[in-house]
Protein backbone atom coordinates (compact mmCIF):
# COMPACT_ATOMS: atom_id res chain seq x y z
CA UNK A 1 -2.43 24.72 9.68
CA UNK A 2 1.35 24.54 8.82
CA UNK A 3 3.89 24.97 11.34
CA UNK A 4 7.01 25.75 9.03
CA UNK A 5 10.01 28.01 9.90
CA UNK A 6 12.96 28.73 7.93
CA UNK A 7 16.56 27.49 9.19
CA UNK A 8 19.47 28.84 8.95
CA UNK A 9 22.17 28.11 6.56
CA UNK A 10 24.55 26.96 9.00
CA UNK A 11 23.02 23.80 10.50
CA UNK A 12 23.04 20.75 8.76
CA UNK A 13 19.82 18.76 7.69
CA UNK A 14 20.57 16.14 10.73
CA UNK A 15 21.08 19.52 13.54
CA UNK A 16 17.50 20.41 11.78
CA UNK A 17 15.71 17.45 12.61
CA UNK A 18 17.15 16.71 15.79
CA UNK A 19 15.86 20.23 17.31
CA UNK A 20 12.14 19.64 16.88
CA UNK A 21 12.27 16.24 18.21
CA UNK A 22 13.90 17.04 21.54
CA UNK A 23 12.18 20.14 21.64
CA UNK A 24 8.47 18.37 21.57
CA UNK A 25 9.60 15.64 23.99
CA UNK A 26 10.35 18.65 26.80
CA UNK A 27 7.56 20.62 25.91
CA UNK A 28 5.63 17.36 25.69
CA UNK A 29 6.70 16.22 29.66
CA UNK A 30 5.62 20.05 30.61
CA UNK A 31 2.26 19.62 29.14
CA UNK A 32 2.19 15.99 30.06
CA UNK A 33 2.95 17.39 33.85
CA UNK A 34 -0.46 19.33 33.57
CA UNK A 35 1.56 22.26 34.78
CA UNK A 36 -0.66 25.25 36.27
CA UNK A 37 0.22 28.90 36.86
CA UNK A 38 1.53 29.00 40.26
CA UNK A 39 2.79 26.00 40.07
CA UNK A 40 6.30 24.64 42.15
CA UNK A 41 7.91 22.24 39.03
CA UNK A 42 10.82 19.87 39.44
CA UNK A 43 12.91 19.14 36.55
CA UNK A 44 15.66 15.80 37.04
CA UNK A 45 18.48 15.37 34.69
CA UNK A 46 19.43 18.86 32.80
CA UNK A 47 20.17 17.76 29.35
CA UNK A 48 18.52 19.06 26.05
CA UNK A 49 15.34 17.35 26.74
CA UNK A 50 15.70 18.91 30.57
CA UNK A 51 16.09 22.25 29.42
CA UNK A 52 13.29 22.03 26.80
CA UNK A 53 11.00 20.80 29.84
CA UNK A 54 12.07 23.42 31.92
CA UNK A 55 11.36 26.36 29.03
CA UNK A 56 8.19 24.59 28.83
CA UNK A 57 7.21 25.20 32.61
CA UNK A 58 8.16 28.73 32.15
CA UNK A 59 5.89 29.08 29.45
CA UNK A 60 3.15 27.47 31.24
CA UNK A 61 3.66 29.84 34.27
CA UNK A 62 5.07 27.63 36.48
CA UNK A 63 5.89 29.63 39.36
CA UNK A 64 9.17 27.84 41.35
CA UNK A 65 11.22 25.62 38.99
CA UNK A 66 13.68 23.51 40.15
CA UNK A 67 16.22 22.17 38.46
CA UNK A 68 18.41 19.28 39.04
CA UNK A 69 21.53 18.16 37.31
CA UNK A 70 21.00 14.63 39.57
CA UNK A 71 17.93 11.94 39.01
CA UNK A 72 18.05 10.86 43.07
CA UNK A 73 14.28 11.68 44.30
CA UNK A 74 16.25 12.38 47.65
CA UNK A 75 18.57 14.68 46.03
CA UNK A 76 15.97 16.44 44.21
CA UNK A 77 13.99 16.85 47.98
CA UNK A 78 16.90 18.37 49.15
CA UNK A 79 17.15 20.95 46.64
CA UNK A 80 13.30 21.81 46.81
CA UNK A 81 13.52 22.16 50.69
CA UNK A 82 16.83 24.29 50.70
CA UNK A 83 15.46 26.57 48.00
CA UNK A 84 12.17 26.89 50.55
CA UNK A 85 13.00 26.93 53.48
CA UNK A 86 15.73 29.83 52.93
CA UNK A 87 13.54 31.91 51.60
């Protein structure tokens, strides 16, 4: 099984290989997360890596995910109980 994709002819060869690697490491915390559908997913720290992990809850089904530009457990707490208890 080959997993090969053409790129375009505007990145450069280091562009190229970064995008796979921090693409598998936040697909690789959502599956690592044993994410369900229905889930409620926190994602800390919204860099490449945090973005990847967060396209990979969607595409697990994750139901609620929320996202958090801070790493502070009690930050992230506040977030998750504003976004539920408004709603």
């Amino acid at each position: 099984m080959a997993n090969l994709s053409p790129s375009p002819d505007q990145l450069t060869a280091g562009q190229i290989l970064m995008c796979p690697d921090i693409m598998l490491s936040g697909f690789a915390g959502a599956e690592n997360g044993k994410i369900r559908i229905g889930v409620i997913v926190a994602v800390c720290a919204l860099g490449p890596i945090g973005l990847c992990a967060i396209a990979g809850a969607k595409l697990m089904d994750a139901a609620t995910i929320v996202a958090a530009p801070i790493c502070s457990y009690r930050d992230v707490w506040t977030l998750f109980a504003a976004r539920h208890l408004t709603t």
